[in-house]
N, C-alpha and C. Protein backbone atom coordinates (compact mmCIF):
# COMPACT_ATOMS: atom_id res chain seq x y z
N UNK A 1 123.77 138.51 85.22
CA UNK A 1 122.37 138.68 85.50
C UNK A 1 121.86 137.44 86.24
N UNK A 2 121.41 137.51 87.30
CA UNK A 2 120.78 136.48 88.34
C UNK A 2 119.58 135.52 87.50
N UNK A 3 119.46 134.36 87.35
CA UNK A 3 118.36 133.96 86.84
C UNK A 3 117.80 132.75 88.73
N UNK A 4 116.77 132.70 88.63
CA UNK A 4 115.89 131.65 89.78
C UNK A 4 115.42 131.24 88.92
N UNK A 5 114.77 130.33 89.51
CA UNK A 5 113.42 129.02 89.21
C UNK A 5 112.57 129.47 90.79
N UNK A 6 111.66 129.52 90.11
CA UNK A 6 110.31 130.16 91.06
C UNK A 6 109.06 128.65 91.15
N UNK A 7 108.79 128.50 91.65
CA UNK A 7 107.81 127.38 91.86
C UNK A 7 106.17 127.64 91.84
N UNK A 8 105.57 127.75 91.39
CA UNK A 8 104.09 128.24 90.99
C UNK A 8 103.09 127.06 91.27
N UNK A 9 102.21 127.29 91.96
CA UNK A 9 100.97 126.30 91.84
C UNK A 9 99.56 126.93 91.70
N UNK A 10 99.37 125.89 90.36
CA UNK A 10 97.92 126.42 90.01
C UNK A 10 97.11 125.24 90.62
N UNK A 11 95.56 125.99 90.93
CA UNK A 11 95.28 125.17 91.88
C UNK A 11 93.49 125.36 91.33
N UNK A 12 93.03 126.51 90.28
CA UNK A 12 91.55 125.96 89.80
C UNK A 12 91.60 125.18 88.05
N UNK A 13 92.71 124.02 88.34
CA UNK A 13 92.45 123.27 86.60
C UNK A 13 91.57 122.17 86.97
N UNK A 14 90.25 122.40 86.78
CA UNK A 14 89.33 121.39 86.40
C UNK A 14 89.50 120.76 85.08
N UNK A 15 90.26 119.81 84.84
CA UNK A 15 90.58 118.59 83.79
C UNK A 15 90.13 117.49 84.26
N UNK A 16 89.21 116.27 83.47
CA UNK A 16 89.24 114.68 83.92
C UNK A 16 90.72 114.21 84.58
N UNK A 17 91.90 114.45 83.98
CA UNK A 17 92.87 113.79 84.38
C UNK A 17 94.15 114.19 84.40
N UNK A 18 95.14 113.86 84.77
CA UNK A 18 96.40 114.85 85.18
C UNK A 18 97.43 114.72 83.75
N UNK A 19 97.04 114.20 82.24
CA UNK A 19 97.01 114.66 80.93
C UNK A 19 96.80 116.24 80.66
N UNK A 20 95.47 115.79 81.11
CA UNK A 20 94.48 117.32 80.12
C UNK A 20 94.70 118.48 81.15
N UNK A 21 94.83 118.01 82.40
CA UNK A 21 95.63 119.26 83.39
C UNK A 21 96.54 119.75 82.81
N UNK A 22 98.15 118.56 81.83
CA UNK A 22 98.85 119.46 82.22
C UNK A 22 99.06 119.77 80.43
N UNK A 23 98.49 119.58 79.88
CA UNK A 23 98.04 120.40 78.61
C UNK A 23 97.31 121.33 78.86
N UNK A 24 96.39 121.48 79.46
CA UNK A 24 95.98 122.77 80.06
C UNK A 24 97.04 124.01 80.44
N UNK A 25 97.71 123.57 81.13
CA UNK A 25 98.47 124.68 81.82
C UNK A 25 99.86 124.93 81.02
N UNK A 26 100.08 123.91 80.20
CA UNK A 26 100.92 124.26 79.13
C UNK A 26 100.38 125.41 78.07
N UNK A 27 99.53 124.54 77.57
CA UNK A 27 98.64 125.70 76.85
C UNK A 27 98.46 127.10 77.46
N UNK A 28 97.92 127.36 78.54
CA UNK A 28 97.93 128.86 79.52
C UNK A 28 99.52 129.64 79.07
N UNK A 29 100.89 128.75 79.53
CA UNK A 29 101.98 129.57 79.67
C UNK A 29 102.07 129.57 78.35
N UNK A 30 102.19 128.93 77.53
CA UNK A 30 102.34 128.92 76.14
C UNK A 30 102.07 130.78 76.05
N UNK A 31 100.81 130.47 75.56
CA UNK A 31 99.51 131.55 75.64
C UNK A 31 100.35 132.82 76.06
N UNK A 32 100.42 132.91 77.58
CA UNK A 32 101.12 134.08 78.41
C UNK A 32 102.38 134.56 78.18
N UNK A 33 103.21 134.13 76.84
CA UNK A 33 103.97 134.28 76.11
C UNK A 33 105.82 134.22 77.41
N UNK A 34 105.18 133.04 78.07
CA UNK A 34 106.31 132.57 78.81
C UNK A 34 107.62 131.83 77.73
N UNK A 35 109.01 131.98 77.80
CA UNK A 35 109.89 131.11 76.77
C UNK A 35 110.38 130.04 77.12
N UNK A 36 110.98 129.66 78.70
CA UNK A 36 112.15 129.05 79.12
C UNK A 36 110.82 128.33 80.09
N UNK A 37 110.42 127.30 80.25
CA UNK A 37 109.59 126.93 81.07
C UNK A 37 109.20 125.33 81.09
N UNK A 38 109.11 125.00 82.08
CA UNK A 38 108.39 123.39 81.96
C UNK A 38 107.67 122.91 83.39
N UNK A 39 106.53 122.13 82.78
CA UNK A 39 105.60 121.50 83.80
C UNK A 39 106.30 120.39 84.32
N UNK A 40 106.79 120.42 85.96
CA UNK A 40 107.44 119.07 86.44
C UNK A 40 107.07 118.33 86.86
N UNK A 41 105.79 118.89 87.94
CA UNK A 41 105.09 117.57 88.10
C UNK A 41 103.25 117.92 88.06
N UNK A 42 102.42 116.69 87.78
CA UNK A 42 101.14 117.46 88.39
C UNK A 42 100.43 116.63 89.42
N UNK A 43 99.36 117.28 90.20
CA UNK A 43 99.23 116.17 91.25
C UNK A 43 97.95 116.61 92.15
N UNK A 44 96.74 115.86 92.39
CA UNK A 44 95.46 116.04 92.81
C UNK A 44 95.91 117.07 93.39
N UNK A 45 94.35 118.10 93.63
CA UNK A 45 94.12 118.99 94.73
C UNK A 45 94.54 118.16 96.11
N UNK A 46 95.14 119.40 97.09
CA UNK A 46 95.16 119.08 98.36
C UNK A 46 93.74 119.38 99.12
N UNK A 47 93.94 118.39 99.81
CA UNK A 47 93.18 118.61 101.18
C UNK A 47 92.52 119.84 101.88
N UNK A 48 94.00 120.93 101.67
CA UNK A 48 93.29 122.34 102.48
C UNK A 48 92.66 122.84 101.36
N UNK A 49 93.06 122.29 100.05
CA UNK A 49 92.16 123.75 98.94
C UNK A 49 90.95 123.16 98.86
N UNK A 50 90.49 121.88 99.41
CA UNK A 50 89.31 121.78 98.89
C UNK A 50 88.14 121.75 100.31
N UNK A 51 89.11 122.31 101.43
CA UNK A 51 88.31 122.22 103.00
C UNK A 51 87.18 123.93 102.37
N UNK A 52 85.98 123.73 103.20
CA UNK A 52 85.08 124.89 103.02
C UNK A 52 85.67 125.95 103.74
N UNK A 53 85.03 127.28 103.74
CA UNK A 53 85.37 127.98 103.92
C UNK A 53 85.24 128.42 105.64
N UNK A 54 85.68 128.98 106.01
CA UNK A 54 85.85 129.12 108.11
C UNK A 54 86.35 127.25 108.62
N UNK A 55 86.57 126.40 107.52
CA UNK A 55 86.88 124.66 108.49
C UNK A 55 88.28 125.47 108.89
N UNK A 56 88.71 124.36 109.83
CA UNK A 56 89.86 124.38 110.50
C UNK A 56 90.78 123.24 109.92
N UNK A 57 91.96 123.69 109.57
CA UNK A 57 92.36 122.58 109.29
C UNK A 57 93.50 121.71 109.92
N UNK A 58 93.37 119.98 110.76
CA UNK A 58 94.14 119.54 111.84
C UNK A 58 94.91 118.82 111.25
N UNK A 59 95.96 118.68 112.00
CA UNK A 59 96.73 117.55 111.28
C UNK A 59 96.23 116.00 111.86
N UNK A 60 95.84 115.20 110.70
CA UNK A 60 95.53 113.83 111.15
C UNK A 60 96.48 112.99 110.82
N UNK A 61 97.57 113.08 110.25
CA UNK A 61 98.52 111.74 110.45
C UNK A 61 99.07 111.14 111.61
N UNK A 62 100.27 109.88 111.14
CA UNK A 62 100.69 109.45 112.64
C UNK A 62 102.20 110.04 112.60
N UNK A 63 102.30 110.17 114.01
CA UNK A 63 103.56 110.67 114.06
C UNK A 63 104.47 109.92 113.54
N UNK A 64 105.85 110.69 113.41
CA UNK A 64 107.02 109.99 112.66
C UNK A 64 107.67 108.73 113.31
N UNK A 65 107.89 107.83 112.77
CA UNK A 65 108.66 106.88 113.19
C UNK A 65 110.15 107.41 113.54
N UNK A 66 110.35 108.29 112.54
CA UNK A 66 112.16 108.90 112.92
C UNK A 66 111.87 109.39 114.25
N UNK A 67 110.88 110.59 114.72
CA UNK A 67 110.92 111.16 115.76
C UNK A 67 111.39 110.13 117.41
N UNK A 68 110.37 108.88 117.33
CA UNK A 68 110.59 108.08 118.34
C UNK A 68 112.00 107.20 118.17
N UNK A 69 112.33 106.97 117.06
CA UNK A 69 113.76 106.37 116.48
C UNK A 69 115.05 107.51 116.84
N UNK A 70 114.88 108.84 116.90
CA UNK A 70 115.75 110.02 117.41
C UNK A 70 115.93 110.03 118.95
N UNK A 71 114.45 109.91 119.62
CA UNK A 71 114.26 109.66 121.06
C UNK A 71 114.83 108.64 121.79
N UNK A 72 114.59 107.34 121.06
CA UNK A 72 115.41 106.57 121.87
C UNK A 72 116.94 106.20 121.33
N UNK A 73 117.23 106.85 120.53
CA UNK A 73 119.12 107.12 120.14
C UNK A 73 119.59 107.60 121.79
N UNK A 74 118.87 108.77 121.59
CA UNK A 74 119.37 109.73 122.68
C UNK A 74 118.99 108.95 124.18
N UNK A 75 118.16 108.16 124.27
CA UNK A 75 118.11 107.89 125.24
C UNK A 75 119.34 106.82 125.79
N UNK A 76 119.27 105.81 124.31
CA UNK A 76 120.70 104.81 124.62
C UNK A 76 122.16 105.66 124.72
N UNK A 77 122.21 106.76 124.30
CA UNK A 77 123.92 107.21 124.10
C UNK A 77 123.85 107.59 126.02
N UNK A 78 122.65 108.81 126.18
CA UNK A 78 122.61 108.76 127.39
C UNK A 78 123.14 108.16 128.41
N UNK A 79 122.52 106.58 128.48
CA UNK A 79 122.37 105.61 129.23
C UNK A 79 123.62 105.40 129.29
N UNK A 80 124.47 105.28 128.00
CA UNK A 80 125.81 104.93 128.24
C UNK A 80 127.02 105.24 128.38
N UNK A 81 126.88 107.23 128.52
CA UNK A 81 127.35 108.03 129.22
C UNK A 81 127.76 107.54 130.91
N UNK A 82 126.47 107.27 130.82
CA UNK A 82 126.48 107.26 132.21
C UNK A 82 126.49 106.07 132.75
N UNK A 83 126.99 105.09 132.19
CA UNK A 83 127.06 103.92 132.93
C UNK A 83 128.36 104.21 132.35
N UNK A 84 129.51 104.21 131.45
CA UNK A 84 131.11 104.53 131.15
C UNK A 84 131.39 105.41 132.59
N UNK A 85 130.60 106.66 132.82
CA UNK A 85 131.30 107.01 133.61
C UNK A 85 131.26 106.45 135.13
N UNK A 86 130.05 105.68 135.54
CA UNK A 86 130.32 105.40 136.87
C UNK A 86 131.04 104.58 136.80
N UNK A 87 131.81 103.59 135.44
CA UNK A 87 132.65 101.89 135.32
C UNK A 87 134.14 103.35 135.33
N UNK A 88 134.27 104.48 135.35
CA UNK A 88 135.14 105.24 135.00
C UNK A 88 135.91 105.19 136.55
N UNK A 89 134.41 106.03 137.25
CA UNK A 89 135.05 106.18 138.89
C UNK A 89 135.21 105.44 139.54
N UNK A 90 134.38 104.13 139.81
CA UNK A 90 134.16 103.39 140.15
C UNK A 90 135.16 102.44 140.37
């Protein structure tokens, strides 16, 4: 018989603090007569659940450091493609 782990996020626990959150939601599955179960992590509302309703939502971070660190890999292996091969014919 196949068993998963399913990942669930509850997202209206108004608690002071991420304690009584996750006694809260223990308490709920408890309750909902769940057996095999555990809270792994808990962790403020995001950003989009708490944008109003019709906002748009943009991405404001900065881009990745890996991305420009990937870019110029490729640019050095490049480079030295092609300087091996003209020291090749040459």
């Amino acid at each position: 018989m196949p068993q998963y782990d399913v990942e669930v996020r509850i997202s209206d626990v108004n608690e002071p603090d991420a304690l009584a959150a996750r006694l809260f939601v223990e308490e709920r599955l408890r309750a909902a007569g769940f057996k095999d179960w555990r809270v792994v992590a808990v962790s403020p509302k995001s950003r989009a659940a708490t944008l109003p309703a019709g906002a748009e939502l943009r991405w404001q971070g900065r881009r990745s450091g890996t991305y420009v660190g990937s870019a110029l890999l490729v640019a050095a292996v490049l480079a030295w493609v092609l300087w091996f091969l003209w020291v090749l014919t040459g």
